[in-house]
N, C-alpha and C. Protein backbone atom coordinates (compact mmCIF):
# COMPACT_ATOMS: atom_id res chain seq x y z
N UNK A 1 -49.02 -49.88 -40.77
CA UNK A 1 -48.11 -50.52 -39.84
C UNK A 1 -48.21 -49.81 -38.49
N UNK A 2 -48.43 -50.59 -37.28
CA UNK A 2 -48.41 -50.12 -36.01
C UNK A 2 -47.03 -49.24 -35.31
N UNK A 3 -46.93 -48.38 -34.60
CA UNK A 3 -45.97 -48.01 -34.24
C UNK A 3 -45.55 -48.22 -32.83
N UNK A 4 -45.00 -48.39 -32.02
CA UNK A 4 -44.69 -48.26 -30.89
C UNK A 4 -43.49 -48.35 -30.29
N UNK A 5 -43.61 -47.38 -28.91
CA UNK A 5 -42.15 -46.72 -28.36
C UNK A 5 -41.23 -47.62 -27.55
N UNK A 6 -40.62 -47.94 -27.86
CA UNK A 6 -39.10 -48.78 -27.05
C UNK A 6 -38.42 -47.98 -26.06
N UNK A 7 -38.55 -48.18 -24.32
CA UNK A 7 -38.38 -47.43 -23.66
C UNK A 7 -37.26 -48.13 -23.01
N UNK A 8 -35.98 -47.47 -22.20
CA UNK A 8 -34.74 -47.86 -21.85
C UNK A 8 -35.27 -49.33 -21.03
N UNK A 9 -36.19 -49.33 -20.47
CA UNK A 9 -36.52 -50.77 -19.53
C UNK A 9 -36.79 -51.95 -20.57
N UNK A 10 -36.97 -51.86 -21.89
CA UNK A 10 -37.60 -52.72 -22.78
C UNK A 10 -35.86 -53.18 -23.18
N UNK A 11 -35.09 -52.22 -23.90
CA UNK A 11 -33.89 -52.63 -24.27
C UNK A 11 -33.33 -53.37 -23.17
N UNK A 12 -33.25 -52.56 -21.91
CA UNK A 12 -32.03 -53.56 -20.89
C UNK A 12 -32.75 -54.81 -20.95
N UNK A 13 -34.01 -55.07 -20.49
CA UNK A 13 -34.43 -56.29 -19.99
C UNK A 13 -34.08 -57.22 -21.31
N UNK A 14 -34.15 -57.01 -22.83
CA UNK A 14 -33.54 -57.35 -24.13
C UNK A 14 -32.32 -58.28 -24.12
N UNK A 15 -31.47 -56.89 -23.63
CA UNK A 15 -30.00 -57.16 -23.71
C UNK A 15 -29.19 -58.60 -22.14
N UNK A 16 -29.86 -58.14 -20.95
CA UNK A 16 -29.67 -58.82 -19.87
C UNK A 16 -30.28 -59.57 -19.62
N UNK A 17 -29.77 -60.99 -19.78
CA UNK A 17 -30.61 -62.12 -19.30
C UNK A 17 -30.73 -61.85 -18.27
N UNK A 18 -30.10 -61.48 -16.75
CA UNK A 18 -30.39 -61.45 -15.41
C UNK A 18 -31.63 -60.62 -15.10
N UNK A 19 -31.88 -59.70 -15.89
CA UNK A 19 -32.90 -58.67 -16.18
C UNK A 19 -34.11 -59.33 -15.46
N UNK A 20 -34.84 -58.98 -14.25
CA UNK A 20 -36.22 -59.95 -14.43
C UNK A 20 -37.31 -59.56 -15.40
N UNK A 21 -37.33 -58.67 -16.08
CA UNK A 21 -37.99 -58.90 -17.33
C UNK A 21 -37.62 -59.33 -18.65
N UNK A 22 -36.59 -60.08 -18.62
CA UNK A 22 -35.55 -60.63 -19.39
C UNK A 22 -37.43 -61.60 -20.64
N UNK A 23 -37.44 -62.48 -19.28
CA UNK A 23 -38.91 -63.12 -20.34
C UNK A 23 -39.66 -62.50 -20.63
N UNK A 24 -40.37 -61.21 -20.31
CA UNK A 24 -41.35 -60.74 -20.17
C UNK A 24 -41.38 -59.97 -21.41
N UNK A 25 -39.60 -59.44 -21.66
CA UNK A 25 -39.36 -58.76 -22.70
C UNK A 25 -39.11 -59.38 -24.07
N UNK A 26 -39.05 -60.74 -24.01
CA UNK A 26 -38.53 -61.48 -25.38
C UNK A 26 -40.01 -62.18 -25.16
N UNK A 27 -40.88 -62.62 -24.63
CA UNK A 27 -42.27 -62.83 -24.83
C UNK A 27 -42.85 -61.71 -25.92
N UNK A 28 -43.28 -60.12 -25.08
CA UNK A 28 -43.69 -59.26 -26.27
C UNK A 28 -43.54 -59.08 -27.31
N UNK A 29 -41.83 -59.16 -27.50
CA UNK A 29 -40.99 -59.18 -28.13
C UNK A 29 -41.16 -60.18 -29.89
N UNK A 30 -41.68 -61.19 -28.93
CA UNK A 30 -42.20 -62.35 -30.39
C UNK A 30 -43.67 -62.64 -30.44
N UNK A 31 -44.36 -61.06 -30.01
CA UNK A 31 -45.66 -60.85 -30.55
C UNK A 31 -45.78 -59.69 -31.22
N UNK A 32 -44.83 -58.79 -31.87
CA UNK A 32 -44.64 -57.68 -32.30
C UNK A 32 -44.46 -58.10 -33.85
N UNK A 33 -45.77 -57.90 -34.66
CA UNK A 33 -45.88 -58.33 -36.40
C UNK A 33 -46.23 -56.95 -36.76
N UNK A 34 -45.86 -56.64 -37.98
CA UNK A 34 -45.90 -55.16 -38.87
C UNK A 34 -45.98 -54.04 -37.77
N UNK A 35 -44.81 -54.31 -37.20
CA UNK A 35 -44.62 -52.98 -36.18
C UNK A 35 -43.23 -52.24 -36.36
N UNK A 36 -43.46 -51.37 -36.17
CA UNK A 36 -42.33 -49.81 -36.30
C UNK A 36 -41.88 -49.42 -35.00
N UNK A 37 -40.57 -49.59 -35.02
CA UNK A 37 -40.62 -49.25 -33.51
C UNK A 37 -39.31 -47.71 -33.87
N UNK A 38 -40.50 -47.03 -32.48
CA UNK A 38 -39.79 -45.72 -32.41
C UNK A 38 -38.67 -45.95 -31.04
N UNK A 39 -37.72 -45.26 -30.76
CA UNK A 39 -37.05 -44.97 -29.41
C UNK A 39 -35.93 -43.22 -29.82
N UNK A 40 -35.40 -43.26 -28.97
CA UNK A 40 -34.82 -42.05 -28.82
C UNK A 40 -33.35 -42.46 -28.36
N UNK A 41 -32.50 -41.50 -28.68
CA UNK A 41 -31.07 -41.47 -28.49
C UNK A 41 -31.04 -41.41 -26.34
N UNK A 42 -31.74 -40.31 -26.16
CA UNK A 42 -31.83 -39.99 -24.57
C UNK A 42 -32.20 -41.38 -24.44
N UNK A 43 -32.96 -42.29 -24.92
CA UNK A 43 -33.08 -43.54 -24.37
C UNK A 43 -31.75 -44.23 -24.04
N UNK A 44 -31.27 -44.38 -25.42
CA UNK A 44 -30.07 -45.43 -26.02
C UNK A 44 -29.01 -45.07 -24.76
N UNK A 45 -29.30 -43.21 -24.13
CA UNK A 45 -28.06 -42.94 -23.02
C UNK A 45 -28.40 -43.91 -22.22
N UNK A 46 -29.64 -43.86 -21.64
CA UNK A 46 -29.76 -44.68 -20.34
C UNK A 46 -29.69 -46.00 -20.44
N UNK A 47 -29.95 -46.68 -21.74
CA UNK A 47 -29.32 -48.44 -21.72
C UNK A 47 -27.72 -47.96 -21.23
N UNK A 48 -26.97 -47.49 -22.13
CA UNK A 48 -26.15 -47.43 -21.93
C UNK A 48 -25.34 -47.66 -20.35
N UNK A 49 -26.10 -46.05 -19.60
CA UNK A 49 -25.35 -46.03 -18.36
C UNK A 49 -25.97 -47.11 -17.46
N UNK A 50 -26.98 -48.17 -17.86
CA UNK A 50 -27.51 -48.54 -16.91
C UNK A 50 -26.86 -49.95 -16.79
N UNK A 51 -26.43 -50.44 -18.07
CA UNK A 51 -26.12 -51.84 -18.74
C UNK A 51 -23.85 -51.49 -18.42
N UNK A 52 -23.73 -50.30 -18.47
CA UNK A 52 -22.27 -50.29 -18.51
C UNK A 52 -21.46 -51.02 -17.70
N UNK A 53 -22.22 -51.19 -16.39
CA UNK A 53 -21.54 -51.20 -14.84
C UNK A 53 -21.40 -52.99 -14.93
N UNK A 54 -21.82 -53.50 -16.19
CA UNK A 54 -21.90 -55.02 -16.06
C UNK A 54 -20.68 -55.57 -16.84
N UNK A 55 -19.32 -55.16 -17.16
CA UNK A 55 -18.63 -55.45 -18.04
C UNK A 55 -18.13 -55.40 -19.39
N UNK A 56 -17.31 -55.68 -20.20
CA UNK A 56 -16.96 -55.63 -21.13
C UNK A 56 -17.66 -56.42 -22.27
N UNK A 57 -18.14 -57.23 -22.27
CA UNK A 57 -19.14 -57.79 -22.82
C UNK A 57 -20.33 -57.95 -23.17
N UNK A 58 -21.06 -57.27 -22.49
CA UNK A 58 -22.19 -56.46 -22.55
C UNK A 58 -22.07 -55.34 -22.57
N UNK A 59 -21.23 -54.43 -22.36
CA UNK A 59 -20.94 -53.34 -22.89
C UNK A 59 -21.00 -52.94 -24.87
N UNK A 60 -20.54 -54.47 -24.98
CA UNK A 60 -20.00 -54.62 -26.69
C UNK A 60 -21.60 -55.10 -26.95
N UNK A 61 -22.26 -55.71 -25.93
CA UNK A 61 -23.45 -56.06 -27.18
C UNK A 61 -24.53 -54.86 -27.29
N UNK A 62 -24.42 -53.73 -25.92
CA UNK A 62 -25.23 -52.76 -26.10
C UNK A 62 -24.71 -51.74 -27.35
N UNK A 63 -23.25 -51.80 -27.70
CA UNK A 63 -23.22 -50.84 -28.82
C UNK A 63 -23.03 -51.33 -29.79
N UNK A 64 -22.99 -52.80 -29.33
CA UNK A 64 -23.30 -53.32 -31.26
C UNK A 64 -25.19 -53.48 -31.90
N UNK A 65 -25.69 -53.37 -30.61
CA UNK A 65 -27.24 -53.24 -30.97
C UNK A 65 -27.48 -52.38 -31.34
N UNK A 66 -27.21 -50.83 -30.59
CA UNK A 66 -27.07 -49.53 -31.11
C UNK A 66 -27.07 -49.35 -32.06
N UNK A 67 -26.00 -49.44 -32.88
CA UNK A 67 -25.59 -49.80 -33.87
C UNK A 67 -26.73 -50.79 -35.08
N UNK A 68 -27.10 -52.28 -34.84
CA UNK A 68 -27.99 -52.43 -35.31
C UNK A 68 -29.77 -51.62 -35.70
N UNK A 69 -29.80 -51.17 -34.53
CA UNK A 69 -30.75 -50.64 -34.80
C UNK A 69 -30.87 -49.56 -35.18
N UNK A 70 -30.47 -48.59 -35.42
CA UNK A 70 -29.68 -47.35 -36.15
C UNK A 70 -29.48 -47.99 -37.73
N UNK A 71 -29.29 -49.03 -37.75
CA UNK A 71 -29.49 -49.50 -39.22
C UNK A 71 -30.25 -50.49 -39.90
N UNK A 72 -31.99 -50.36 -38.67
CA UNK A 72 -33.03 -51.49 -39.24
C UNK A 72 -33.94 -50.56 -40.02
N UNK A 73 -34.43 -50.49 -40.55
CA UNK A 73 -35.69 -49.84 -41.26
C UNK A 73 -36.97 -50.11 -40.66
N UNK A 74 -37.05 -51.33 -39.43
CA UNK A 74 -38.35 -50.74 -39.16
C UNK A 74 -37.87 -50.18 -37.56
N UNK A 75 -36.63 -49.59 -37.38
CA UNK A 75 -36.59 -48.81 -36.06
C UNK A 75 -36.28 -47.45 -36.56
N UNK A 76 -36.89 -46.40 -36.16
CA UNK A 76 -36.57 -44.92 -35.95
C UNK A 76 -36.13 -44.46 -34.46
N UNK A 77 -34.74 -44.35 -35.23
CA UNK A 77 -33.94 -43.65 -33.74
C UNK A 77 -34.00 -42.08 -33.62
N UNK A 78 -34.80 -41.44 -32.74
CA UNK A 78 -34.95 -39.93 -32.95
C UNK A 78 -33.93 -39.06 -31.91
N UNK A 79 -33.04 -38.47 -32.61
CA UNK A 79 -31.45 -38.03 -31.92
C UNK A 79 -32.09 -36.73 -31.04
N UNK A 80 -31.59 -36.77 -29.93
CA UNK A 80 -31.41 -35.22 -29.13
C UNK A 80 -31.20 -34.32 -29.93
N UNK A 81 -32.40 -33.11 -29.42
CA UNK A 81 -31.78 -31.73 -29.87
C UNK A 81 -32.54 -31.10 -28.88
N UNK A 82 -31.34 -29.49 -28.79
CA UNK A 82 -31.81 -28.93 -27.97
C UNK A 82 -33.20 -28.34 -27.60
N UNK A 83 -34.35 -28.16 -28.98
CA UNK A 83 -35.70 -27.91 -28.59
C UNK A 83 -35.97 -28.92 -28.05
N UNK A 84 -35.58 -30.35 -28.04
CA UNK A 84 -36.45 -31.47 -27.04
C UNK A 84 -35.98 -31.26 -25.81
N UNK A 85 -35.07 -31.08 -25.46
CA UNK A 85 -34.42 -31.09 -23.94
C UNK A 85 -35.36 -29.41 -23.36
N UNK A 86 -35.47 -28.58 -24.35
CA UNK A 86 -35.78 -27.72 -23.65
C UNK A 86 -37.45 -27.63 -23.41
N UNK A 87 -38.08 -28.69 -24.05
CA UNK A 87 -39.20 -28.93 -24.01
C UNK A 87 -39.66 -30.10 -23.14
N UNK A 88 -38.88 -30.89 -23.29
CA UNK A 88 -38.54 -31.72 -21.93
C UNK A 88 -38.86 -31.46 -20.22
N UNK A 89 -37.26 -30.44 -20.37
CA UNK A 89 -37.72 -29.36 -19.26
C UNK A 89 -38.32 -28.83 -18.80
N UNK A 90 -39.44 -27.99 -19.64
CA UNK A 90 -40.90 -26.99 -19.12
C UNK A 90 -41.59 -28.55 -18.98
N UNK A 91 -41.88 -29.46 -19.85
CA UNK A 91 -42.78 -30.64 -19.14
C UNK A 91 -42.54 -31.00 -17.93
N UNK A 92 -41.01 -31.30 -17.19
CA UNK A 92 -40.94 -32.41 -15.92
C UNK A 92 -41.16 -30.68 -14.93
N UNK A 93 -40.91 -29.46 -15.22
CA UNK A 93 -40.90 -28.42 -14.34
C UNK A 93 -42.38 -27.93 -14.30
N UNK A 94 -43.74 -28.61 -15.39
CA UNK A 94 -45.03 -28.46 -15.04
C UNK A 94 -45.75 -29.63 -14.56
N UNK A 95 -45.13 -31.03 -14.01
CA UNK A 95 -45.07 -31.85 -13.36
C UNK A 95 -44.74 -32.52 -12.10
N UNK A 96 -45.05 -31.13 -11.27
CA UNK A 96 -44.36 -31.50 -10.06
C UNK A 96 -45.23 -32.55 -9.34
N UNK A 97 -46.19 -32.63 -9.21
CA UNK A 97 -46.82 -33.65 -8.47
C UNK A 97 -45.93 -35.27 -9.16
N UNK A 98 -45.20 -35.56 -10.20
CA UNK A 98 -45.27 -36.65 -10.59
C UNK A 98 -43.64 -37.02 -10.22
N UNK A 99 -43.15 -38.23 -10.40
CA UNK A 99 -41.94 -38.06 -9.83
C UNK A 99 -41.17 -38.90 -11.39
N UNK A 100 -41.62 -38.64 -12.62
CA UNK A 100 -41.29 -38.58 -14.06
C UNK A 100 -39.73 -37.72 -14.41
N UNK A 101 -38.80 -38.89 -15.07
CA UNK A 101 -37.62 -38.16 -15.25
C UNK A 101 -37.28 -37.34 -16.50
N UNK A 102 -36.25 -36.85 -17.28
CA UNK A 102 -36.42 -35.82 -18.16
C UNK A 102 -36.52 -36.79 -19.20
N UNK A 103 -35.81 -38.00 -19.04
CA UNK A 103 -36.17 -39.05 -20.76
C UNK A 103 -37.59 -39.61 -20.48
N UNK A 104 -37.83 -39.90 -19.40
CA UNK A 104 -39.64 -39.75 -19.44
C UNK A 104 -40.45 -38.87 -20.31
N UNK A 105 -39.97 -37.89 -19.72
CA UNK A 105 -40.66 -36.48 -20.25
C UNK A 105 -40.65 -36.62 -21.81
N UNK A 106 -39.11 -36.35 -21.88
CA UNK A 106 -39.34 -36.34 -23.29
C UNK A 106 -39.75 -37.40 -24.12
N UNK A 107 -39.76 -38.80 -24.01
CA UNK A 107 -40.70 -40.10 -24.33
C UNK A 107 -41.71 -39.66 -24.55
N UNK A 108 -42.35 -39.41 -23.77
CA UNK A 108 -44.26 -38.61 -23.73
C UNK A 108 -44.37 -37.60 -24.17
N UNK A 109 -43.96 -36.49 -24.44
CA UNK A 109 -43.76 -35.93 -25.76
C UNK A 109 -43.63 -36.18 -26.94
N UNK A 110 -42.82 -37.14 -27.39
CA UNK A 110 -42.22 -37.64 -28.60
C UNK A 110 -43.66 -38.53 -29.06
N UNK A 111 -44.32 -39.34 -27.74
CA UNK A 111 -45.15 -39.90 -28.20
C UNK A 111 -46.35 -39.43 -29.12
N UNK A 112 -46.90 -38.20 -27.97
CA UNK A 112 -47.59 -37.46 -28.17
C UNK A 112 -47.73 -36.96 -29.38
N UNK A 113 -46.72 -36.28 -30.18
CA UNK A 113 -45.99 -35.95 -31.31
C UNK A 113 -46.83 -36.86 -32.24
N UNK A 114 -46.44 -38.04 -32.29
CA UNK A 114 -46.29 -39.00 -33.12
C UNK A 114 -47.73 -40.08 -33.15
N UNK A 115 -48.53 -39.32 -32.05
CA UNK A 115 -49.38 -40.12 -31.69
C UNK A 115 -49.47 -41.99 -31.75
N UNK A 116 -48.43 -41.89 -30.85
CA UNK A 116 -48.26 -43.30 -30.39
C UNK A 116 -48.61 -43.84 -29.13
N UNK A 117 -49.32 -44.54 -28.92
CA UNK A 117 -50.08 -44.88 -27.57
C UNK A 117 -49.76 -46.03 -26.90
N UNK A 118 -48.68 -46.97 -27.32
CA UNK A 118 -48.07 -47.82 -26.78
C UNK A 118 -46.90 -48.28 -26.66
N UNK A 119 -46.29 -48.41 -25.93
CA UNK A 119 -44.95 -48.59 -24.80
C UNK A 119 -44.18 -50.03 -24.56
N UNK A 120 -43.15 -49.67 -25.26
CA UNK A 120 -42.54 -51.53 -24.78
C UNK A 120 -41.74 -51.37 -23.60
N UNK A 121 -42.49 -51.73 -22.51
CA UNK A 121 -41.71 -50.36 -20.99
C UNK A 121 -43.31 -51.80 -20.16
N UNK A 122 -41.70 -51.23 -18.52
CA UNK A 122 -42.79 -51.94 -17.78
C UNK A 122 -43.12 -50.62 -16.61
N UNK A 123 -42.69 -49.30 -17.12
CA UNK A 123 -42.65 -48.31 -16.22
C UNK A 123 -43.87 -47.60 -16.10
N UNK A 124 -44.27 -47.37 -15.11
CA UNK A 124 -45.54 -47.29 -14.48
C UNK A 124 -46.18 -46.12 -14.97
N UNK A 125 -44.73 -45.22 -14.28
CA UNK A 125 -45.05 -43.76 -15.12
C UNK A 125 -45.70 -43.49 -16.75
N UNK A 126 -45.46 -44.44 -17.72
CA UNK A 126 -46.28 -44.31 -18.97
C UNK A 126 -47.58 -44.59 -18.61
N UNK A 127 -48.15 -45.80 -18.35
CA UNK A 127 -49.79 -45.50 -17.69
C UNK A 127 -50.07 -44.21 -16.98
N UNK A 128 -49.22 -43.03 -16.13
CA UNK A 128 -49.47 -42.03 -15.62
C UNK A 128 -49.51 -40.79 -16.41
N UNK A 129 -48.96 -41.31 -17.17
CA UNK A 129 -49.11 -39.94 -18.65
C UNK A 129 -50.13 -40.51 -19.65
N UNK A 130 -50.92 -41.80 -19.92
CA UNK A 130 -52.34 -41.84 -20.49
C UNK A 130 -51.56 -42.94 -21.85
N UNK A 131 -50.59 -43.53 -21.13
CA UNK A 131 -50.34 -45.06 -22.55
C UNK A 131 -49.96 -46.01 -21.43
N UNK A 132 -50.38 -46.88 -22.82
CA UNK A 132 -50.31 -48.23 -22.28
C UNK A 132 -48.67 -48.89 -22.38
N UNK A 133 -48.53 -49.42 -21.24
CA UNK A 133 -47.21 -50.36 -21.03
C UNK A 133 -47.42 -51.75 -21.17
N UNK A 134 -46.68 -51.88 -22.31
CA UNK A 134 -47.34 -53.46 -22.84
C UNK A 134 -46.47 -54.41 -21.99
N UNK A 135 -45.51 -53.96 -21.40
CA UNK A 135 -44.51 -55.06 -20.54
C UNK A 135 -45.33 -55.23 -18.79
N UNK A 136 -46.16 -54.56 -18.59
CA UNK A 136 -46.45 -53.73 -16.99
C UNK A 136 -47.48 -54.80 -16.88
N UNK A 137 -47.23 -55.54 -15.97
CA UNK A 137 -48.24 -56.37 -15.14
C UNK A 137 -49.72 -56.18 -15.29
N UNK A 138 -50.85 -56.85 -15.26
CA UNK A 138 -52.20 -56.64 -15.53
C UNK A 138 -52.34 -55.33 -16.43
N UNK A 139 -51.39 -55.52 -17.64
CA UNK A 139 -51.29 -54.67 -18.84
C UNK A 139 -53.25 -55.27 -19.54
């Protein structure tokens, strides 16, 4: 079974129809057969803070997804701990040329880890760390 990483841009565009990758993301979305999808809690923060500012209602569907997916079997939610954050850290602080944030960082790590080479993300920065962004234009 294939694996691949669910990055905070893949969920919002999911969850928000206004999202302009709203299609782009439910297109991939219903080309994804015997796949495992990995993401991270540091992700799940940034749906969170990013999706919050839109109301009470989408507020409820981001933590009732949470929630779902935390209880699918083919998603692995991998929780914060402090060796990732602190490994995190020495990555985005031996990255100065790149302008990659710390759930970046740690994404590409995790990937790395896990040797997973593809991205449900339309963020550029994963092509800049050596995977493919299956959401990213002339993917």
């Amino acid at each position: 079974m294939k694996t691949i990483f669910a990055d905070a841009c893949y969920w919002i565009a999911i969850l928000h129809e206004k999202d302009p990758l709203h299609a782009e993301a439910m297109r991939v979305s219903s080309s994804l057969v015997n796949c495992r999808i990995v993401t991270t809690e540091m992700v799940l923060v940034e749906l969170m803070n990013s999706l919050g500012k839109y109301g009470g209602n989408l507020r409820v569907a981001v933590a009732q997804t949470i929630a779902s997916l935390e209880a699918n079997l083919n998603v692995e939610v991998i929780p914060q701990t402090s060796l990732q954050f602190r490994s995190a850290t020495k990555f985005y602080a031996a990255r100065l040329d790149k302008d990659w944030g710390a759930t970046d960082c740690a994404s590409f790590l995790l990937m790395e880890e896990k040797s997973i080479s593809e991205a449900l993300t339309a963020d550029h920065h994963f092509r800049q760390a050596g995977f493919t962004a299956l959401m990213e234009k002339n993917n």
